[in-house]
PDB file of N, CA and C in Angstrom:
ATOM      1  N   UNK A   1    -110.766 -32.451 -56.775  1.00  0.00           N
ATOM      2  CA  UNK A   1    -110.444 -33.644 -57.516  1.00  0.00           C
ATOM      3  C   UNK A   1    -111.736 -34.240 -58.073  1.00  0.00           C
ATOM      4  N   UNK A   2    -111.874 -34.545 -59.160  1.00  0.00           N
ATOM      5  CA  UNK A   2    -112.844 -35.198 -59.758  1.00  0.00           C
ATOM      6  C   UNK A   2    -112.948 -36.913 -59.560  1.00  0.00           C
ATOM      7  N   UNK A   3    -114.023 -36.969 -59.454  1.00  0.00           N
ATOM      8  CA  UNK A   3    -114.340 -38.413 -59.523  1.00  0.00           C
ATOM      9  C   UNK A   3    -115.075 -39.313 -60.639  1.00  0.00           C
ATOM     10  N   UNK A   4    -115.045 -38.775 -61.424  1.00  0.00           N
ATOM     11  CA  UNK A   4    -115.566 -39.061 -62.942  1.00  0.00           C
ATOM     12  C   UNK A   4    -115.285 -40.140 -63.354  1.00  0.00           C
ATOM     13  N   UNK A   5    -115.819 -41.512 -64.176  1.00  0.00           N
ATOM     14  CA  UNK A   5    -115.369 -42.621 -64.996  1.00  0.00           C
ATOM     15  C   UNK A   5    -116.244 -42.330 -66.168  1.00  0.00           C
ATOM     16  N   UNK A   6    -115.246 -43.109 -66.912  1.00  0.00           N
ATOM     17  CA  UNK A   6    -115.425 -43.690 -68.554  1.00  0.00           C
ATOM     18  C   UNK A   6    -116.344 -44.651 -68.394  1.00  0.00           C
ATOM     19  N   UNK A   7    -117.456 -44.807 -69.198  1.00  0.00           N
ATOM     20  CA  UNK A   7    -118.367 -45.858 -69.494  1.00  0.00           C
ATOM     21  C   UNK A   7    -118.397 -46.042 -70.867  1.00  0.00           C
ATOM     22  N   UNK A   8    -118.109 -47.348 -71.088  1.00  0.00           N
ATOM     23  CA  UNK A   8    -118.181 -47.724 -72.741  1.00  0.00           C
ATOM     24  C   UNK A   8    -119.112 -47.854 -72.908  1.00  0.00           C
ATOM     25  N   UNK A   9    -119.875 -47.422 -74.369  1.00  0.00           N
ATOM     26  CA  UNK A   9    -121.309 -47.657 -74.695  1.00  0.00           C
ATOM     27  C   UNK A   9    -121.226 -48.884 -75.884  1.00  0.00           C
ATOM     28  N   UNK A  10    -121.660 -50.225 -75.798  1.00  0.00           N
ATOM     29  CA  UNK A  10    -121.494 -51.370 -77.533  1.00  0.00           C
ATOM     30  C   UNK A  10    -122.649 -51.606 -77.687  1.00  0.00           C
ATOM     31  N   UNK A  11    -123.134 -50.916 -78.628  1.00  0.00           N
ATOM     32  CA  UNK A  11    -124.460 -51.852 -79.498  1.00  0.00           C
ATOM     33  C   UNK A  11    -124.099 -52.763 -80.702  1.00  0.00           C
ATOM     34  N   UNK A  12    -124.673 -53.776 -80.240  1.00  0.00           N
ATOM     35  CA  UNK A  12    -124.147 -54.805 -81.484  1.00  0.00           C
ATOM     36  C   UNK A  12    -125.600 -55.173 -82.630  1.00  0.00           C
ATOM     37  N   UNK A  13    -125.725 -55.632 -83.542  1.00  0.00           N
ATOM     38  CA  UNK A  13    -126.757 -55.657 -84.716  1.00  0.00           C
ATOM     39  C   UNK A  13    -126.211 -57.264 -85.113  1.00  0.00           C
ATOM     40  N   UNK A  14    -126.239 -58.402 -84.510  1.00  0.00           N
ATOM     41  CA  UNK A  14    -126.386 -59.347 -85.125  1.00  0.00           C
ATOM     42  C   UNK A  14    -127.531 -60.318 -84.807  1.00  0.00           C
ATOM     43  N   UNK A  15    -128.525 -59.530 -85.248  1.00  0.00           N
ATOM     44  CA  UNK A  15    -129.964 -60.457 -84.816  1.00  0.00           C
ATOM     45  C   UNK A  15    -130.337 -61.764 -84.964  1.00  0.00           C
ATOM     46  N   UNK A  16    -129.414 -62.223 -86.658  1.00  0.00           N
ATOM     47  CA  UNK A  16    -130.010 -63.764 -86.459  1.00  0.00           C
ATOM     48  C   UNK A  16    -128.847 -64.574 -85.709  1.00  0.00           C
ATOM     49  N   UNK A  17    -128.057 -64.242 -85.495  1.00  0.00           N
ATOM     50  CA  UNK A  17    -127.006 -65.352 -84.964  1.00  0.00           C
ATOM     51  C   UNK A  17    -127.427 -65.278 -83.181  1.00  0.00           C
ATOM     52  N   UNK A  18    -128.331 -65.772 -82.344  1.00  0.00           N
ATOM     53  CA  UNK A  18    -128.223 -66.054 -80.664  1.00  0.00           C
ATOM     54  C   UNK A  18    -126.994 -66.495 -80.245  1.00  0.00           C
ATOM     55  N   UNK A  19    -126.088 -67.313 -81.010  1.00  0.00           N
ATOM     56  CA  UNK A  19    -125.773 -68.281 -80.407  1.00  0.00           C
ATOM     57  C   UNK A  19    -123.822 -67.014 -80.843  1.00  0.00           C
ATOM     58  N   UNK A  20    -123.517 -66.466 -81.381  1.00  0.00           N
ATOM     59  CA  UNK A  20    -123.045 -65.777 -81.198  1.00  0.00           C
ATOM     60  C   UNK A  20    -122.973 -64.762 -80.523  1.00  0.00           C
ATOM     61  N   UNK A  21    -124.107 -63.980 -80.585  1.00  0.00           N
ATOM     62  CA  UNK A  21    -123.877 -63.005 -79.639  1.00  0.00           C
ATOM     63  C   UNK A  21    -123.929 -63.109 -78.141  1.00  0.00           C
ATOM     64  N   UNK A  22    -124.575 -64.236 -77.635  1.00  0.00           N
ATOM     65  CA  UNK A  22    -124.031 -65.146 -76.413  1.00  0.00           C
ATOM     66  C   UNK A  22    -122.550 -64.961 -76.092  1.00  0.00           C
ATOM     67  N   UNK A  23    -122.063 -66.099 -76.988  1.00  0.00           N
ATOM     68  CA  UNK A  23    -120.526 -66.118 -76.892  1.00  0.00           C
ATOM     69  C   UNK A  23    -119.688 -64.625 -76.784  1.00  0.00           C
ATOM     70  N   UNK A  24    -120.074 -64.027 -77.317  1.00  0.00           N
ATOM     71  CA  UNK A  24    -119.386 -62.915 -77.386  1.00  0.00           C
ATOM     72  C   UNK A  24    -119.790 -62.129 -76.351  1.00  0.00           C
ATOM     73  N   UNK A  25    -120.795 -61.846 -75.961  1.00  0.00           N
ATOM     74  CA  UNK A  25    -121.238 -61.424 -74.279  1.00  0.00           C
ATOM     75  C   UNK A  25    -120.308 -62.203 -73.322  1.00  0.00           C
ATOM     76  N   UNK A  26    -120.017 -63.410 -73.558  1.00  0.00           N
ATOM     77  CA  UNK A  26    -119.635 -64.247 -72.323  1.00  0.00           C
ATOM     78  C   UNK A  26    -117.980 -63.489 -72.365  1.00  0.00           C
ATOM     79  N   UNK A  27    -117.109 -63.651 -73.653  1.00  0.00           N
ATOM     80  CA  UNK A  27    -116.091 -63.185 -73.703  1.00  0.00           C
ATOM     81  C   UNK A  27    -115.965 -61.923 -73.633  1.00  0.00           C
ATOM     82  N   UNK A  28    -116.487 -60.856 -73.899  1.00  0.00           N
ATOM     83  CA  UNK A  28    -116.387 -59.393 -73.299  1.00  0.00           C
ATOM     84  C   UNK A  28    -116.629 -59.653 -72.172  1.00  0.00           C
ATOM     85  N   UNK A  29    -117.232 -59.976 -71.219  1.00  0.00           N
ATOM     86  CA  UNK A  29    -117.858 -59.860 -69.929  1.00  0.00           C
ATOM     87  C   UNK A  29    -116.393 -60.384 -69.254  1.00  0.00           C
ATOM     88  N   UNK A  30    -116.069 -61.705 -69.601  1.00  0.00           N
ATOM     89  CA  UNK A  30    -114.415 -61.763 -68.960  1.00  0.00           C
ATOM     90  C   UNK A  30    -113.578 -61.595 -69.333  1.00  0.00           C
ATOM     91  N   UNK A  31    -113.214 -61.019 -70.599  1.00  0.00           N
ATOM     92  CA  UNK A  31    -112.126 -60.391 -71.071  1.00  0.00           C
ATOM     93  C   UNK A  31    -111.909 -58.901 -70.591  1.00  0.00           C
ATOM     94  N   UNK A  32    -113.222 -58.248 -70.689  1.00  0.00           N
ATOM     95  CA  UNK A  32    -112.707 -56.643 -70.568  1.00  0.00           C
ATOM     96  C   UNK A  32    -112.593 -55.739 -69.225  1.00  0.00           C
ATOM     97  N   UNK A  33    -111.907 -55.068 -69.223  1.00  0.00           N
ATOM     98  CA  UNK A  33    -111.751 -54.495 -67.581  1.00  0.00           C
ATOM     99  C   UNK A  33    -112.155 -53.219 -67.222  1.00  0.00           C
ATOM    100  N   UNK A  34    -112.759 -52.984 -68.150  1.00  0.00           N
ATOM    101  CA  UNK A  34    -113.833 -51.426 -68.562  1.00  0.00           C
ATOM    102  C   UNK A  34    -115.197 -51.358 -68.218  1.00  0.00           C
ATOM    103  N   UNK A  35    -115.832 -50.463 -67.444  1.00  0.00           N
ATOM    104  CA  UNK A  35    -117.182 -50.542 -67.346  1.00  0.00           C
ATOM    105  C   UNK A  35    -117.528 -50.582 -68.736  1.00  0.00           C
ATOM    106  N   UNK A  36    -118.504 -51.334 -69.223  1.00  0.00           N
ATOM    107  CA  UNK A  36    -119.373 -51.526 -70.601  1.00  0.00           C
ATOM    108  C   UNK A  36    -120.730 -51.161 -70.583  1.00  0.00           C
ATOM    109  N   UNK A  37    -121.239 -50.615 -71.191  1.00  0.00           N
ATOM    110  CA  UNK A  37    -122.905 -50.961 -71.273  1.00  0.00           C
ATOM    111  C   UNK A  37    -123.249 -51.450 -72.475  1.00  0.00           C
ATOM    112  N   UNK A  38    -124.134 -52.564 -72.765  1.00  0.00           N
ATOM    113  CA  UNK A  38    -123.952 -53.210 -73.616  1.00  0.00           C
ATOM    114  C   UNK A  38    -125.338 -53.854 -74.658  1.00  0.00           C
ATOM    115  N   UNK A  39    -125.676 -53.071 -75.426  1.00  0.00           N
ATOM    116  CA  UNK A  39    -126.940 -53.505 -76.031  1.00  0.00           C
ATOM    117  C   UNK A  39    -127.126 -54.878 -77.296  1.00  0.00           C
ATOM    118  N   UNK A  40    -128.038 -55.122 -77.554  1.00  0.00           N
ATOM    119  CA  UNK A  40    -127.911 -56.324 -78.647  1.00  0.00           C
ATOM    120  C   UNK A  40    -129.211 -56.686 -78.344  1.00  0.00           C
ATOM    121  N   UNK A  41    -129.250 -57.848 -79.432  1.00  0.00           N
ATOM    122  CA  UNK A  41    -131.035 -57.902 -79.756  1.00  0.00           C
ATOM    123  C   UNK A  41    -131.061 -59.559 -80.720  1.00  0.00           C
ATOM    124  N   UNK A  42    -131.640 -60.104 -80.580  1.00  0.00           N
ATOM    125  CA  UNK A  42    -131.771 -61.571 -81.128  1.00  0.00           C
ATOM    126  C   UNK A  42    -133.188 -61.208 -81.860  1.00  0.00           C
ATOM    127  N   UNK A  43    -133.115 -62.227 -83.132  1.00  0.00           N
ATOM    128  CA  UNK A  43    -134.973 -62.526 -83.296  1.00  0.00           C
ATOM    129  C   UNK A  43    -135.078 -63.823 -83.196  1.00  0.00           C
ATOM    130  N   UNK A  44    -136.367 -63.862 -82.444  1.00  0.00           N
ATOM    131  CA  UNK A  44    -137.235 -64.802 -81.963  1.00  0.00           C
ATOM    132  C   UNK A  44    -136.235 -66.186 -81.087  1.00  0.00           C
ATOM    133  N   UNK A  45    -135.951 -65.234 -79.927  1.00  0.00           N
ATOM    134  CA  UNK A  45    -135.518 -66.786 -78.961  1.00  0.00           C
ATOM    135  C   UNK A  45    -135.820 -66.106 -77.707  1.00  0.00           C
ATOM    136  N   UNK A  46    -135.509 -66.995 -76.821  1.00  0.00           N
ATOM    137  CA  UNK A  46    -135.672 -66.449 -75.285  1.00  0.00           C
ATOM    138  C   UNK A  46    -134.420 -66.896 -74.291  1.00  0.00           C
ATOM    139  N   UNK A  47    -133.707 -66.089 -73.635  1.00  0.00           N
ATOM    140  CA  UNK A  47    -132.530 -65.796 -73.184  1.00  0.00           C
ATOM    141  C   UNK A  47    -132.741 -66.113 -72.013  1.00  0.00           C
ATOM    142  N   UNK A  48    -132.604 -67.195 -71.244  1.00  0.00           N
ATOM    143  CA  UNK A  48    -132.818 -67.171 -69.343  1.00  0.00           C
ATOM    144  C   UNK A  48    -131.713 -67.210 -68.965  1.00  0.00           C
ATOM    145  N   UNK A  49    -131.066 -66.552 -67.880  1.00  0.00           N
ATOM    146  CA  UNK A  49    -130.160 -66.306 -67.131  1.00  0.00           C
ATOM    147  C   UNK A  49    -130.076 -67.299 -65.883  1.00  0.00           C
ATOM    148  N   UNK A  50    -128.948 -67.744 -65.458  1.00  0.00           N
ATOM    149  CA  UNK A  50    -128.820 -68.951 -64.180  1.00  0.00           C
ATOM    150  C   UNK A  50    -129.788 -68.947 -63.600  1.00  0.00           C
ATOM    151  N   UNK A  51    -130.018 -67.579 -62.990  1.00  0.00           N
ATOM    152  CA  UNK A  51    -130.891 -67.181 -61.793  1.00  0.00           C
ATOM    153  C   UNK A  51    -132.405 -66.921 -62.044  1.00  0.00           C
ATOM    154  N   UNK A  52    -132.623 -67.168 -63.115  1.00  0.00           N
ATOM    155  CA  UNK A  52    -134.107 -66.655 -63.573  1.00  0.00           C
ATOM    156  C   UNK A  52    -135.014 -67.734 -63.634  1.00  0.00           C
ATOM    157  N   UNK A  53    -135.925 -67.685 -63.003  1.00  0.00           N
ATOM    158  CA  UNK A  53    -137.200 -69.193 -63.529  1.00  0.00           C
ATOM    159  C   UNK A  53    -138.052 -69.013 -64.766  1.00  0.00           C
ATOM    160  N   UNK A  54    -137.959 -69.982 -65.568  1.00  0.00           N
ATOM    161  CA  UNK A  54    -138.542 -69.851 -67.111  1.00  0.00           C
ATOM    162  C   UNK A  54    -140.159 -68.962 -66.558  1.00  0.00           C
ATOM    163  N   UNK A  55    -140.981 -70.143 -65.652  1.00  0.00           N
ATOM    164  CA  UNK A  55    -141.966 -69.549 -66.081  1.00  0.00           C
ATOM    165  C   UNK A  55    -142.564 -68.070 -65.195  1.00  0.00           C
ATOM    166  N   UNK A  56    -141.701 -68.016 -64.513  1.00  0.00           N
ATOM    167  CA  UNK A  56    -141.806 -66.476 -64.160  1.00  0.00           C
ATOM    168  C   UNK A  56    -141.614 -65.395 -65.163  1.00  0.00           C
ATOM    169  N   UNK A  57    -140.479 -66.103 -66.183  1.00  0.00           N
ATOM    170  CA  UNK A  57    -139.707 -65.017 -67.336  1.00  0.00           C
ATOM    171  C   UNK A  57    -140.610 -65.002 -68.469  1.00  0.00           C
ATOM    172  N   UNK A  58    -141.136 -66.423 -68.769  1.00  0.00           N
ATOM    173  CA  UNK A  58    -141.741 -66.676 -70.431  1.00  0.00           C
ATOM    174  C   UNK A  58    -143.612 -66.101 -70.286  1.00  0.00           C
ATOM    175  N   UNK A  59    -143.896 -65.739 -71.472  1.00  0.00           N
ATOM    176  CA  UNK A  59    -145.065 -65.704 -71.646  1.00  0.00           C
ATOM    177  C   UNK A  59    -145.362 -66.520 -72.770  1.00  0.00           C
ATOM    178  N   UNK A  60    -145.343 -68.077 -72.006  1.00  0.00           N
ATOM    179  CA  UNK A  60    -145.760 -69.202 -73.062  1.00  0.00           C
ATOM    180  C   UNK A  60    -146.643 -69.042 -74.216  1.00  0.00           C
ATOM    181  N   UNK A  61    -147.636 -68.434 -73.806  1.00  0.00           N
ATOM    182  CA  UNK A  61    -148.744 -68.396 -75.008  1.00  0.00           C
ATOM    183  C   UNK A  61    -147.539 -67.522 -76.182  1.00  0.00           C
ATOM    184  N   UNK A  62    -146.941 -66.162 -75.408  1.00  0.00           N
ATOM    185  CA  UNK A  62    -146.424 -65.966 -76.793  1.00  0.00           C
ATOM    186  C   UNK A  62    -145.550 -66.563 -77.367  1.00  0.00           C
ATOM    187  N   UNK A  63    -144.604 -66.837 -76.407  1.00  0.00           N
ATOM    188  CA  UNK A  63    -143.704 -67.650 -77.042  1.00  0.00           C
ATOM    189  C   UNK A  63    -144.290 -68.736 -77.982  1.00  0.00           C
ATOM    190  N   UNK A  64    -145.103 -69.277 -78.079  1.00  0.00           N
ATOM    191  CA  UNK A  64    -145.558 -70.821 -78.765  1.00  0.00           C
ATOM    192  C   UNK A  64    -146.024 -69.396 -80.255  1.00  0.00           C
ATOM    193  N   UNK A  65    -146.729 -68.660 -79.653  1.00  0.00           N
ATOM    194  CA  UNK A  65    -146.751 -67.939 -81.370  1.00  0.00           C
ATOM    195  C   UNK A  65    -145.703 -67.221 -82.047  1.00  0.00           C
ATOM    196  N   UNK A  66    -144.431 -67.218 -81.887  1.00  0.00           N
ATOM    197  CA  UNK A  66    -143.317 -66.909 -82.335  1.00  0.00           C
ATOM    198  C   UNK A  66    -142.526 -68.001 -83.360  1.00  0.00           C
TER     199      UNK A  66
END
């Protein structure tokens, strides 16, 4: 008997919108009942997660040159 699963692969391409592709992470993430793997890409913002401390995550200097 095999034990094999399906993994969905989504790359998404909407770089200038953050504030969409957020939302739409949040709603796949509880809408879908499929393993996902899930790529995407913003320009120029910085994404912290509940659990993450800014300044552990940020590299201020760059960030301020962005």
């Amino acid at each position: 008997m095999s034990n094999s699963r399906s993994l969905r692969v989504f790359v998404a391409e909407w770089p200038e919108n953050q504030f969409f592709n957020l939302a739409f992470e949040e709603v796949f993430y509880t809408e879908s009942k499929q393993p996902t793997l899930r790529f995407w890409r913003n320009d120029k913002v910085v994404v912290i997660g509940r659990f993450q401390s800014p300044p552990l995550e940020i590299n201020a200097v760059e960030a301020r040159d962005l």
